[in-house]
C-alpha atoms as a PDB file:
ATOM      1  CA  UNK A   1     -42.816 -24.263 -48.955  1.00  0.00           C
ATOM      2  CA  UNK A   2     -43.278 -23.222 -45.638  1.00  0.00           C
ATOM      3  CA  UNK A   3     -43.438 -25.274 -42.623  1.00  0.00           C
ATOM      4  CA  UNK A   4     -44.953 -24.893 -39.253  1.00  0.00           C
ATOM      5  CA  UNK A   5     -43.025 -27.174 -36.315  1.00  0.00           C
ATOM      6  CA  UNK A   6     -45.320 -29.766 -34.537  1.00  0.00           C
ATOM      7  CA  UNK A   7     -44.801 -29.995 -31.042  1.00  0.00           C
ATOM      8  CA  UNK A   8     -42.306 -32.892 -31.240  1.00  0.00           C
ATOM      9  CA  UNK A   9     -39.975 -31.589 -33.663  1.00  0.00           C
ATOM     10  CA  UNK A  10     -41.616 -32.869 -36.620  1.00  0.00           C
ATOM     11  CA  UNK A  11     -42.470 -29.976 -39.333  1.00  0.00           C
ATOM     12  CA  UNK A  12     -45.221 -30.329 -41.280  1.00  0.00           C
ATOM     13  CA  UNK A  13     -46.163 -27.968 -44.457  1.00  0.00           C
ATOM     14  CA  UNK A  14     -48.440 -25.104 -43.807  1.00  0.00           C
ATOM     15  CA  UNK A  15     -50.162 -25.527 -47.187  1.00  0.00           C
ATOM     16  CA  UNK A  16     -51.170 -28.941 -48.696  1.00  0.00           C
ATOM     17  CA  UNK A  17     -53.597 -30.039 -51.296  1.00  0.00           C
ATOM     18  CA  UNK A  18     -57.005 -32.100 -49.740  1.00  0.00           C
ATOM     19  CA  UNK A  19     -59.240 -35.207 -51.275  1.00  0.00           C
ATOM     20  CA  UNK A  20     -62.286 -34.995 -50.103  1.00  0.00           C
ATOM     21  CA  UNK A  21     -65.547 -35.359 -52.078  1.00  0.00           C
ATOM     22  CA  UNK A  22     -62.915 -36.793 -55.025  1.00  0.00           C
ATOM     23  CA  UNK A  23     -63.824 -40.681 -55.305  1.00  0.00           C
ATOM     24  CA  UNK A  24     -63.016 -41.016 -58.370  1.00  0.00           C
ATOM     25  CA  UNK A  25     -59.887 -43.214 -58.822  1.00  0.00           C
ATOM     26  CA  UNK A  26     -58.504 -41.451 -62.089  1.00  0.00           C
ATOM     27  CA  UNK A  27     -59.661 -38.454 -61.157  1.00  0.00           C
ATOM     28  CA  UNK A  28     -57.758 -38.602 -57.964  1.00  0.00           C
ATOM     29  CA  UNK A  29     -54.754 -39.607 -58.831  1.00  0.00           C
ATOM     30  CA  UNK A  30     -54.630 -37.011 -61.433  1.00  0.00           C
ATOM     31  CA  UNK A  31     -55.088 -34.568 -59.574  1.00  0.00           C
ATOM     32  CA  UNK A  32     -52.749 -35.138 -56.324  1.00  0.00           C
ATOM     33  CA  UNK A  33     -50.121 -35.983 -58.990  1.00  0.00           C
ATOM     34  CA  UNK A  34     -50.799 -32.318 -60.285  1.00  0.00           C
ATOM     35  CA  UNK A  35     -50.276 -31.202 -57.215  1.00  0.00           C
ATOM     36  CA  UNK A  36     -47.110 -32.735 -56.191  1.00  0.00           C
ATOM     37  CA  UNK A  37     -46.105 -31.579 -59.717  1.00  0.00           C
ATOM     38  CA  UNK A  38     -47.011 -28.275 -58.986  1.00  0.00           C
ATOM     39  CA  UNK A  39     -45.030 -28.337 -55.610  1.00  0.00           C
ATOM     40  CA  UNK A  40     -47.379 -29.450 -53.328  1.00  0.00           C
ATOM     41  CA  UNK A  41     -45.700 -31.851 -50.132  1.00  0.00           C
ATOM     42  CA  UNK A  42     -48.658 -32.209 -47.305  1.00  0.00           C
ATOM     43  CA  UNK A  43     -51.179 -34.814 -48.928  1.00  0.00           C
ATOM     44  CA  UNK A  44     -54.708 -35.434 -46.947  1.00  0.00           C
ATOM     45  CA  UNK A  45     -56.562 -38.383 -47.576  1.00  0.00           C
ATOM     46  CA  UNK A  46     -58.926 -40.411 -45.385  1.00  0.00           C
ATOM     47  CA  UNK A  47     -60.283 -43.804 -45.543  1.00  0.00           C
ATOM     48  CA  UNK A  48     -63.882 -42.662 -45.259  1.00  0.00           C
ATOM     49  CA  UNK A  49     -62.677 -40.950 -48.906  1.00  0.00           C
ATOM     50  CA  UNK A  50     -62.369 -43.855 -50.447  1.00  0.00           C
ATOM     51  CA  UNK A  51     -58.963 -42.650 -52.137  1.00  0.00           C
ATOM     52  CA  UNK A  52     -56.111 -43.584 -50.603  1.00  0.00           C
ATOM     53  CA  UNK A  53     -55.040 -46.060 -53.119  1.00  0.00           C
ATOM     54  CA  UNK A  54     -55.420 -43.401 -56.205  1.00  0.00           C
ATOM     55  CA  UNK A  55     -53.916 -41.521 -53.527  1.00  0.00           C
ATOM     56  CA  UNK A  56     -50.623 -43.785 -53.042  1.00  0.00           C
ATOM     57  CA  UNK A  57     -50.390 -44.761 -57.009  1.00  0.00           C
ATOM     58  CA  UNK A  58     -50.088 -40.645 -57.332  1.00  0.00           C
ATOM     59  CA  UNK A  59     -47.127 -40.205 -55.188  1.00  0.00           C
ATOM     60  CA  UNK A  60     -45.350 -43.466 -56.708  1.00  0.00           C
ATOM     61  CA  UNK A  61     -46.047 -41.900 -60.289  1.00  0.00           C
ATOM     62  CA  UNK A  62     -44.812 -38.485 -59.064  1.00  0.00           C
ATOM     63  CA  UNK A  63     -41.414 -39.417 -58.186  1.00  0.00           C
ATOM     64  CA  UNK A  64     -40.860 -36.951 -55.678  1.00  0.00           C
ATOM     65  CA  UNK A  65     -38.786 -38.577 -52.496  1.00  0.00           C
ATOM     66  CA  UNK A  66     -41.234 -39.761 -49.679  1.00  0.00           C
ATOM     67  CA  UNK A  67     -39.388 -37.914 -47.398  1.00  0.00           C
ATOM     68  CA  UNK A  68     -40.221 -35.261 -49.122  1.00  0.00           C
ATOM     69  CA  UNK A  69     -43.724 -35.523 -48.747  1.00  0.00           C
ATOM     70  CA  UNK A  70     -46.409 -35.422 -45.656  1.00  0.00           C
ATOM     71  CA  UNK A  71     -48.852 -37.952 -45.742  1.00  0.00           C
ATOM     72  CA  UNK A  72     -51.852 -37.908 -43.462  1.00  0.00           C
ATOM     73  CA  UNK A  73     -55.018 -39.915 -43.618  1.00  0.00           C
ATOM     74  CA  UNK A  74     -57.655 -40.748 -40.785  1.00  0.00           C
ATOM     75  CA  UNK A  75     -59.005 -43.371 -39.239  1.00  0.00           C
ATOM     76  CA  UNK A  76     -63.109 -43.545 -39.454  1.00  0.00           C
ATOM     77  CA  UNK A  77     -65.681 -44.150 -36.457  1.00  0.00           C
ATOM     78  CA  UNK A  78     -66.322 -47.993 -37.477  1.00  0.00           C
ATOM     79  CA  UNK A  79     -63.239 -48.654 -37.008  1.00  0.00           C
ATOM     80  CA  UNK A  80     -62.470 -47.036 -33.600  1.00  0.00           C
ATOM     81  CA  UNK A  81     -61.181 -49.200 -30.796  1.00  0.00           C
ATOM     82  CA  UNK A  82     -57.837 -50.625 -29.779  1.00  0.00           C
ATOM     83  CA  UNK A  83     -57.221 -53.553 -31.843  1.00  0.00           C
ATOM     84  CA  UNK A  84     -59.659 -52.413 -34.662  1.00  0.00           C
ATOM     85  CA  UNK A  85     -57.650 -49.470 -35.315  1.00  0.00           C
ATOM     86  CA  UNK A  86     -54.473 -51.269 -35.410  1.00  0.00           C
ATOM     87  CA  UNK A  87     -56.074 -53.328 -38.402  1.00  0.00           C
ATOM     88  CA  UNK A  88     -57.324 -49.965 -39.814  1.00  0.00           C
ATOM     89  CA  UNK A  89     -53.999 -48.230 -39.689  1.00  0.00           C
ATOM     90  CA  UNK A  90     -52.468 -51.972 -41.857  1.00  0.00           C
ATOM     91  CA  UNK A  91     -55.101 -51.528 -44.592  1.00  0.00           C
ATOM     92  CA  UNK A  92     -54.634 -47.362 -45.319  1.00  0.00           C
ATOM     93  CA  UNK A  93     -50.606 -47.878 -45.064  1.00  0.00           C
ATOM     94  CA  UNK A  94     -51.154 -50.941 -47.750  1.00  0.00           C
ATOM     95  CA  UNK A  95     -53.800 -48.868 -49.875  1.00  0.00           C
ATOM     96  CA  UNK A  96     -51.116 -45.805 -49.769  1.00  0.00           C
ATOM     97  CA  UNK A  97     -48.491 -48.313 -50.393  1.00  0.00           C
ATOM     98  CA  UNK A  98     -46.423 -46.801 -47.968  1.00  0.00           C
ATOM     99  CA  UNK A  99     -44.185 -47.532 -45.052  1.00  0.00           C
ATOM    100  CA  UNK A 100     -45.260 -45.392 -42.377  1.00  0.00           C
ATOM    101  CA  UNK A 101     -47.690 -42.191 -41.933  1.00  0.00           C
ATOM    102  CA  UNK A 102     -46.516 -38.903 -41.392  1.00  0.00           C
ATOM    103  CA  UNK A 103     -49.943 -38.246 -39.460  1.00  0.00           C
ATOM    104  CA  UNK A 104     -52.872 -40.247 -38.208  1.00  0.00           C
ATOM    105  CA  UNK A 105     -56.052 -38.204 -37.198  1.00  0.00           C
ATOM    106  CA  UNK A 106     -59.167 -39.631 -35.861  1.00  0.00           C
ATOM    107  CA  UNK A 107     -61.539 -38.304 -38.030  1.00  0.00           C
ATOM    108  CA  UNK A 108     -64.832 -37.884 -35.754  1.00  0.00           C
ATOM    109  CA  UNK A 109     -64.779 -37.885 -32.008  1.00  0.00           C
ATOM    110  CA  UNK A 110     -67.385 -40.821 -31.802  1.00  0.00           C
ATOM    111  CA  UNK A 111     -66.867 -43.659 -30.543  1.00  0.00           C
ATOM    112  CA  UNK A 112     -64.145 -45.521 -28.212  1.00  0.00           C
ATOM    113  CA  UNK A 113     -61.835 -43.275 -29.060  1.00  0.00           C
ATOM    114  CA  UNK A 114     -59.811 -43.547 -26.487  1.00  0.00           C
ATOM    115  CA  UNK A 115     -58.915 -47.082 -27.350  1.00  0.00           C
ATOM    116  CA  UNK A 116     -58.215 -46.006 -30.639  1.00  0.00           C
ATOM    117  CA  UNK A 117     -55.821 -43.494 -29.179  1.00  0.00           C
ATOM    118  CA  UNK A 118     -54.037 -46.205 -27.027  1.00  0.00           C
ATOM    119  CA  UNK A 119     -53.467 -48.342 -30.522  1.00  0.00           C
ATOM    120  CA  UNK A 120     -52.198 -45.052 -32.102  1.00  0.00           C
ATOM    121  CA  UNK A 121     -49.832 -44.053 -28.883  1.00  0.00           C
ATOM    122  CA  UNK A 122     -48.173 -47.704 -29.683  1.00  0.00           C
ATOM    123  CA  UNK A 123     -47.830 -47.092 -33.589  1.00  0.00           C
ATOM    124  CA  UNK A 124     -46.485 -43.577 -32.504  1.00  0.00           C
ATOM    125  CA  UNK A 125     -43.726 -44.870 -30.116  1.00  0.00           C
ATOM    126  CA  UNK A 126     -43.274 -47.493 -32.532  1.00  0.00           C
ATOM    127  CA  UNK A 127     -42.327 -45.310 -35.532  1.00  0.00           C
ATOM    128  CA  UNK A 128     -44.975 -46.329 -37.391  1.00  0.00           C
ATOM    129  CA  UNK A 129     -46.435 -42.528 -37.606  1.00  0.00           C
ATOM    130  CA  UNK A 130     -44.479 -39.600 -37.259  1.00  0.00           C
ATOM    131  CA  UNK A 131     -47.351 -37.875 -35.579  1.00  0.00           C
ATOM    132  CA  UNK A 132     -51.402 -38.595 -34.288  1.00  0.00           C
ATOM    133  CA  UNK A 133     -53.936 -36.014 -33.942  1.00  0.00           C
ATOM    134  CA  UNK A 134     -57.701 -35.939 -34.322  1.00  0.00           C
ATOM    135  CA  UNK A 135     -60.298 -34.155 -36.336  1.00  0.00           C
ATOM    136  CA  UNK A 136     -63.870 -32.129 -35.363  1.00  0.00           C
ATOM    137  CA  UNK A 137     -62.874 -32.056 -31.773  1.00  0.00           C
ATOM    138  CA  UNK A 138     -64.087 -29.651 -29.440  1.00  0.00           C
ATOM    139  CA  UNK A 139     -61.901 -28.302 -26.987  1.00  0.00           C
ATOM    140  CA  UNK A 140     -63.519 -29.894 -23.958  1.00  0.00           C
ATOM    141  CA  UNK A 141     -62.570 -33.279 -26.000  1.00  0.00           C
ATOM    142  CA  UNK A 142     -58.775 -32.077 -26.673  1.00  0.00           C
ATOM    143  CA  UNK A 143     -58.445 -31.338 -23.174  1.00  0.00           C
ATOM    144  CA  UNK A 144     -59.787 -35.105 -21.931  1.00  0.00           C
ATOM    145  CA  UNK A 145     -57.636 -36.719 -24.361  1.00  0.00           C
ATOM    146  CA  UNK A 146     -54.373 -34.334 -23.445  1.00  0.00           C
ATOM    147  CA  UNK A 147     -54.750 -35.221 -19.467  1.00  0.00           C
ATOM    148  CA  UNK A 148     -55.166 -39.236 -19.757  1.00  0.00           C
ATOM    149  CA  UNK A 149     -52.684 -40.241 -22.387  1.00  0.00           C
ATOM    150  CA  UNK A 150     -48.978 -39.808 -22.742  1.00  0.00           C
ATOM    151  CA  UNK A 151     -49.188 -38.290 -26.286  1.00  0.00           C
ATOM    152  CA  UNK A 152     -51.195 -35.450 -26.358  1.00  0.00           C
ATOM    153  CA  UNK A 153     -52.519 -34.781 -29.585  1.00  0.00           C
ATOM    154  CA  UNK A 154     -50.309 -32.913 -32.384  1.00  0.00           C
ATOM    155  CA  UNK A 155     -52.900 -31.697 -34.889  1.00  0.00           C
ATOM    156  CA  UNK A 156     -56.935 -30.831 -34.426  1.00  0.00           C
ATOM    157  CA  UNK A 157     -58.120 -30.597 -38.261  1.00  0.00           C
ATOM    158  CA  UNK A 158     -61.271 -27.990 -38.136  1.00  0.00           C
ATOM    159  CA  UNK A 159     -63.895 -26.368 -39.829  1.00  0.00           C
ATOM    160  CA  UNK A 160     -62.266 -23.085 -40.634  1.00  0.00           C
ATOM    161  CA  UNK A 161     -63.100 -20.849 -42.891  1.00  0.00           C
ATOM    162  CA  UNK A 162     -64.183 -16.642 -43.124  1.00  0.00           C
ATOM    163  CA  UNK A 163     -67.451 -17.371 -41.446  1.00  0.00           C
ATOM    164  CA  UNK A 164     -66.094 -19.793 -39.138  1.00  0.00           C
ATOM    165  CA  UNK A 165     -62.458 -18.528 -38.170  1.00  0.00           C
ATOM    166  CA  UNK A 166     -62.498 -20.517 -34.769  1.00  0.00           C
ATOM    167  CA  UNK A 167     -60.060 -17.667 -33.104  1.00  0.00           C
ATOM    168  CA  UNK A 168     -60.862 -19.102 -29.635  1.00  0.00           C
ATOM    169  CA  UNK A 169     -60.088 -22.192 -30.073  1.00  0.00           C
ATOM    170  CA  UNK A 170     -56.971 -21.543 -31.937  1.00  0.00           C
ATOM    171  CA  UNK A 171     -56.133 -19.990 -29.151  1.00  0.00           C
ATOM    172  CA  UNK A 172     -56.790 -22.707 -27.047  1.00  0.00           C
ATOM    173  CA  UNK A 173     -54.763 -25.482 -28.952  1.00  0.00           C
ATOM    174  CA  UNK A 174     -51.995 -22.929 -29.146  1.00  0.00           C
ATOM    175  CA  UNK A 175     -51.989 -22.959 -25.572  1.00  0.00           C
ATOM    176  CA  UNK A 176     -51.901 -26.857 -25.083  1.00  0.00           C
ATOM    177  CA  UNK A 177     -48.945 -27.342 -28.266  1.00  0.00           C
ATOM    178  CA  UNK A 178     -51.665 -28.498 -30.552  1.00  0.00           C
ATOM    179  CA  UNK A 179     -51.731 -27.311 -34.050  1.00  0.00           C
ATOM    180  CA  UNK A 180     -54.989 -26.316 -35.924  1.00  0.00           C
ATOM    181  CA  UNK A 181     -55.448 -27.407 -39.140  1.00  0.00           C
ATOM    182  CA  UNK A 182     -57.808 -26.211 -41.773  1.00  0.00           C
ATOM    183  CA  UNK A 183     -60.965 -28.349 -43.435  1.00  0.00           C
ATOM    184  CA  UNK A 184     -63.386 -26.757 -45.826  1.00  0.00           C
ATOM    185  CA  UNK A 185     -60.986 -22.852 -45.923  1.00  0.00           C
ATOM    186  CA  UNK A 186     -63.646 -21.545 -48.655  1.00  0.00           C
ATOM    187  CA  UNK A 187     -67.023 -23.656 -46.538  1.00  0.00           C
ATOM    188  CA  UNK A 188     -67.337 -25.408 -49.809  1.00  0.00           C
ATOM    189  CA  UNK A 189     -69.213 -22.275 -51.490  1.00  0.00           C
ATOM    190  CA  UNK A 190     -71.622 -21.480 -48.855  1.00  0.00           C
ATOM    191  CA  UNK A 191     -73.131 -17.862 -48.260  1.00  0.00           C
ATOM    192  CA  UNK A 192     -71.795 -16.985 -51.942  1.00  0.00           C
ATOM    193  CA  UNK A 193     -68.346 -16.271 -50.499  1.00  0.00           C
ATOM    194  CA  UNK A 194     -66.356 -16.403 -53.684  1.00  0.00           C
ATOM    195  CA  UNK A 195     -68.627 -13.207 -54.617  1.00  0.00           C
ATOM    196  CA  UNK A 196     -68.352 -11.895 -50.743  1.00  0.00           C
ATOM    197  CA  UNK A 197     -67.743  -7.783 -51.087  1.00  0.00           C
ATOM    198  CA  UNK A 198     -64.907  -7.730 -48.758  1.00  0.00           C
ATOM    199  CA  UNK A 199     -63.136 -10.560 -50.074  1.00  0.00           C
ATOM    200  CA  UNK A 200     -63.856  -9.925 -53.223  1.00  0.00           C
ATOM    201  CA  UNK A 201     -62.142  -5.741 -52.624  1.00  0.00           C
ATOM    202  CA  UNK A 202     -59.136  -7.424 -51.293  1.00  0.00           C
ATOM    203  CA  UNK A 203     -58.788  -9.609 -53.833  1.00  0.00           C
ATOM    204  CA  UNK A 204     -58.712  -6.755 -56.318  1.00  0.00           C
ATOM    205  CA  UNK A 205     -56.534  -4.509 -53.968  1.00  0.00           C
ATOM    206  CA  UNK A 206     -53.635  -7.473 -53.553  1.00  0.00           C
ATOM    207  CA  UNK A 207     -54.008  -8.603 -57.714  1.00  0.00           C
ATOM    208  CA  UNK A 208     -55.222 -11.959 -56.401  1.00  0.00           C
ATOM    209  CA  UNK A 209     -58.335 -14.186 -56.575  1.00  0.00           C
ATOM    210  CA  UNK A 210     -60.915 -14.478 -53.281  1.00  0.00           C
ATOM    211  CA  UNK A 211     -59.720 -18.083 -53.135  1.00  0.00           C
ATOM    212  CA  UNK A 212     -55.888 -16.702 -52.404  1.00  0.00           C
ATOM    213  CA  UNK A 213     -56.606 -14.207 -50.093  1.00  0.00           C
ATOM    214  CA  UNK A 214     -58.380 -16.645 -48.059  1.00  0.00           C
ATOM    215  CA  UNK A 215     -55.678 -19.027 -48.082  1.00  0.00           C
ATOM    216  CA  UNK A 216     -52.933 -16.141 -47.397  1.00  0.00           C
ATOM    217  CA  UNK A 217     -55.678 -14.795 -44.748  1.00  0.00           C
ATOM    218  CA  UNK A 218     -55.584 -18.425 -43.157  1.00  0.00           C
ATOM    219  CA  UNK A 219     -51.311 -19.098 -43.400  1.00  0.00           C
ATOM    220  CA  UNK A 220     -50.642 -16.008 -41.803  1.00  0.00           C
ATOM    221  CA  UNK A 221     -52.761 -16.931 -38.927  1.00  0.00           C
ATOM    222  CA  UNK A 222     -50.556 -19.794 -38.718  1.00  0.00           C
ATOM    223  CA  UNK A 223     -53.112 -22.204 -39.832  1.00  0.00           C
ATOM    224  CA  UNK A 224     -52.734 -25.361 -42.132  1.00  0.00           C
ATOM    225  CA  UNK A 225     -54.862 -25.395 -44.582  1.00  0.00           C
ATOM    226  CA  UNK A 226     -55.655 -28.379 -47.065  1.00  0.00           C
ATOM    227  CA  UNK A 227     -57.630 -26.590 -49.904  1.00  0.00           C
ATOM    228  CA  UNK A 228     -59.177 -29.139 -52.621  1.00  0.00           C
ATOM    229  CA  UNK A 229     -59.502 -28.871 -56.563  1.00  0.00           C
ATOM    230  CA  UNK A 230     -59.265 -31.290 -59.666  1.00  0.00           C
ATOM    231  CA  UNK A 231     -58.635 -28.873 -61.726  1.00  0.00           C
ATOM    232  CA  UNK A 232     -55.088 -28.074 -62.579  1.00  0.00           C
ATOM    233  CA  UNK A 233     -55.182 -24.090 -63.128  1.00  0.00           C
ATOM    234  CA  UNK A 234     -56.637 -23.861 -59.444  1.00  0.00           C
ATOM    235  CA  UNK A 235     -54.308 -26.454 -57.962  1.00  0.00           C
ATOM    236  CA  UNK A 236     -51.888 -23.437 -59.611  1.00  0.00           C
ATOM    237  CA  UNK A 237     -53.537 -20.964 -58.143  1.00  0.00           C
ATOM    238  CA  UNK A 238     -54.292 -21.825 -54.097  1.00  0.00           C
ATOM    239  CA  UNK A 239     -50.272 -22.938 -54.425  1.00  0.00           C
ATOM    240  CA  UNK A 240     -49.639 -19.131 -55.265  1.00  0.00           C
ATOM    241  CA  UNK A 241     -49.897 -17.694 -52.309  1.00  0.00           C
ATOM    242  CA  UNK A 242     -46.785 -16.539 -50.503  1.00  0.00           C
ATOM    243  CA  UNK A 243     -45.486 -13.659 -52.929  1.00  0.00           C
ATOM    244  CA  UNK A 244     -47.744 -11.470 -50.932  1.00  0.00           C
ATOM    245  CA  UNK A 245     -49.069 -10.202 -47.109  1.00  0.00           C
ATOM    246  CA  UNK A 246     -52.538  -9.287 -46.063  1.00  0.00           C
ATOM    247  CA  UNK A 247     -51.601  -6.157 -44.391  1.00  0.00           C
ATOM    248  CA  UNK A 248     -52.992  -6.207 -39.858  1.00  0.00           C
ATOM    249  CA  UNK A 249     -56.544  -3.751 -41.121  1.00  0.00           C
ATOM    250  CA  UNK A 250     -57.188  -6.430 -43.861  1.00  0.00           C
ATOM    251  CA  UNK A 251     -56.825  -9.432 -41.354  1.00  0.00           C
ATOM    252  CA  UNK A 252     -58.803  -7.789 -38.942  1.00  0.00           C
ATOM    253  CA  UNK A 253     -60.981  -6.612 -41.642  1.00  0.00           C
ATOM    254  CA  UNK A 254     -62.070 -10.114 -42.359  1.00  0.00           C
ATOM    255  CA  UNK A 255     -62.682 -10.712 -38.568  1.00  0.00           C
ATOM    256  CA  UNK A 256     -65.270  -8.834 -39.097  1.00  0.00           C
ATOM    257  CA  UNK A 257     -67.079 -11.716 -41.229  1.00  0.00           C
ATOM    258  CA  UNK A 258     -67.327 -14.956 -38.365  1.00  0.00           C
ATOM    259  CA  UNK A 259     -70.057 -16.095 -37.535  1.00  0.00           C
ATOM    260  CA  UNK A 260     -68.743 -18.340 -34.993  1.00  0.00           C
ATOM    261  CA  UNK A 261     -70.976 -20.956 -36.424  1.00  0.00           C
ATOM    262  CA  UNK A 262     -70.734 -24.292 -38.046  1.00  0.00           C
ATOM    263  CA  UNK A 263     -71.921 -23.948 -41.830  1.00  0.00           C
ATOM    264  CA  UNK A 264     -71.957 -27.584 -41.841  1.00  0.00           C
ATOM    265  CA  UNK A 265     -73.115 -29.991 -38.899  1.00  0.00           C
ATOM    266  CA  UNK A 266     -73.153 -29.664 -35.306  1.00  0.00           C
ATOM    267  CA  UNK A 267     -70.587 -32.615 -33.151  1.00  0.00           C
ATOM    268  CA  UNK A 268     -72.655 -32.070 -30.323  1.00  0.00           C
ATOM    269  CA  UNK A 269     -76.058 -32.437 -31.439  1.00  0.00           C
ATOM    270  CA  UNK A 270     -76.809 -35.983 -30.778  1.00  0.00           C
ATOM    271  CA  UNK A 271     -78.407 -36.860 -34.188  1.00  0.00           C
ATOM    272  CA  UNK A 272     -75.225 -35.902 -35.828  1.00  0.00           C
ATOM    273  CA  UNK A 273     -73.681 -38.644 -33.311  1.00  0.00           C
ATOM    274  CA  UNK A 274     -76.556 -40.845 -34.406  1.00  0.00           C
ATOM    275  CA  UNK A 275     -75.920 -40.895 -37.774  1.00  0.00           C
ATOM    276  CA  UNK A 276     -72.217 -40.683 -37.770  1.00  0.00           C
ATOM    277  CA  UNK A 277     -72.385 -43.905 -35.643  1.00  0.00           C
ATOM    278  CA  UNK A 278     -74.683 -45.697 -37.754  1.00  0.00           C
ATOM    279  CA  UNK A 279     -73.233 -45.004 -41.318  1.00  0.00           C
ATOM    280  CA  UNK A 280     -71.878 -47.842 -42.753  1.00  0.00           C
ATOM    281  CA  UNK A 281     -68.838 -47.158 -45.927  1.00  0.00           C
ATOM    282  CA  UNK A 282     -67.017 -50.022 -47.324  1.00  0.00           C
ATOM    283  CA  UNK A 283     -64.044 -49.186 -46.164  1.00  0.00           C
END
């Protein structure tokens, strides 16, 4: 597998297996067992998934080594704040039934995060968590966070995808040592890409499916990506992706397709912030 280096040393797998949207207990342990099976080592979970447990009884069933295997999950906007998050971080690492965290993203930038990011600075230094980041923040955000804490943030987990390939901002958390990490690589299905013309030529040209040449498309950008399935012939198949290379006029090719637009929700608009603030999960 290969591995991209954070920017304190830590390396982190460039592909992993993501899940979201699978609540099912059963289903989810199934399925991330499948994937460590198949050879996946960077597991994403969250506690607004409602799967860590089924996530933690998978990688105890597996019986691959821990070290062996990159654990992130994120803490959700109820629970932001200093000592709140501390209690947060307590109940995932119990659900997961693990030791420590690998990584520990904020999942929305609502909230006091920055007491949240205080609490996670201490579990950092503590060894606790190998590495903190955040997820769905803007670059403005990034930049607040970077220049009033002592950590600056190791991952940003994004919407990235063909129609939004966020190029600029990669560019900016290259810049400031922060790595970009993939969420939603095929936008969940939206503007029919699995049947997209250009993807779908490549895919034929390279002997591969749409869903492989976007994942090869993303890795070679140098972005983790954290693709999603319960099914175990497509867990296969996104794992199957570094036998080949998009060649530069195929990359830049696919450019073409960005929108530069969310597909999904907007962080800025403030009813997103409204509702984001006001859901309730029992978490």
């Amino acid at each position: 597998m290969q591995k991209i280096t954070l920017n304190n040393g830590v390396e982190m797998p460039l592909l992993g297996f993501g899940v979201f949207q699978v609540p099912d207990p059963e289903e989810c342990e199934r399925s991330v067992y499948e994937a460590l099976q198949t050879g996946y080592r960077l597991i994403d979970t969250a506690a607004a998934y409602l799967n860590e447990a089924a996530v933690g009884k998978a990688i105890k069933r597996s019986g691959v080594s821990r070290d062996e295997i990159f654990v992130t999950t994120k803490l959700w906007v109820q629970d932001a704040g200093c000592e709140s998050t501390k209690t947060a971080f307590e109940k995932s690492l119990s659900k997961l039934g693990l030791d420590y965290l690998d990584l520990y993203l904020i999942h929305q930038p609502f909230g006091d995060v920055y007491g949240s990011w205080r609490a996670m600075e201490e579990l950092y230094k503590a060894g606790r968590i190998r590495a903190i980041g955040v997820s769905n923040f803007q670059p403005d955000r990034v930049m607040d966070l970077i220049i009033h804490n002592d950590v600056i943030p190791l991952v940003n987990q994004i919407e990235t995808h063909p129609f939004n390939q966020q190029i600029e901002t990669q560019k900016f958390l290259h810049e400031n040592s922060v790595q970009i990490e993939a969420w939603g690589p095929f936008a969940e299905g939206k503007n029919n890409i699995f049947q997209n013309e250009l993807l779908h030529s490549l895919a034929g040209k390279y002997q591969k499916t749409v869903a492989q040449v976007i994942l090869r498309w993303l890795t070679q950008r140098g972005v983790v990506v954290i693709p999603k399935s319960v099914r175990k012939e497509r867990i296969a198949e996104n794992f199957n992706i570094f036998d080949f290379e998009l060649g530069p006029e195929d990359m830049n090719a696919i450019m073409a397709l960005d929108t530069k637009t969310s597909l999904f929700l907007d962080h800025r608009d403030p009813k997103t912030v409204k509702r984001f603030g006001e859901a309730k999960l029992n978490i």
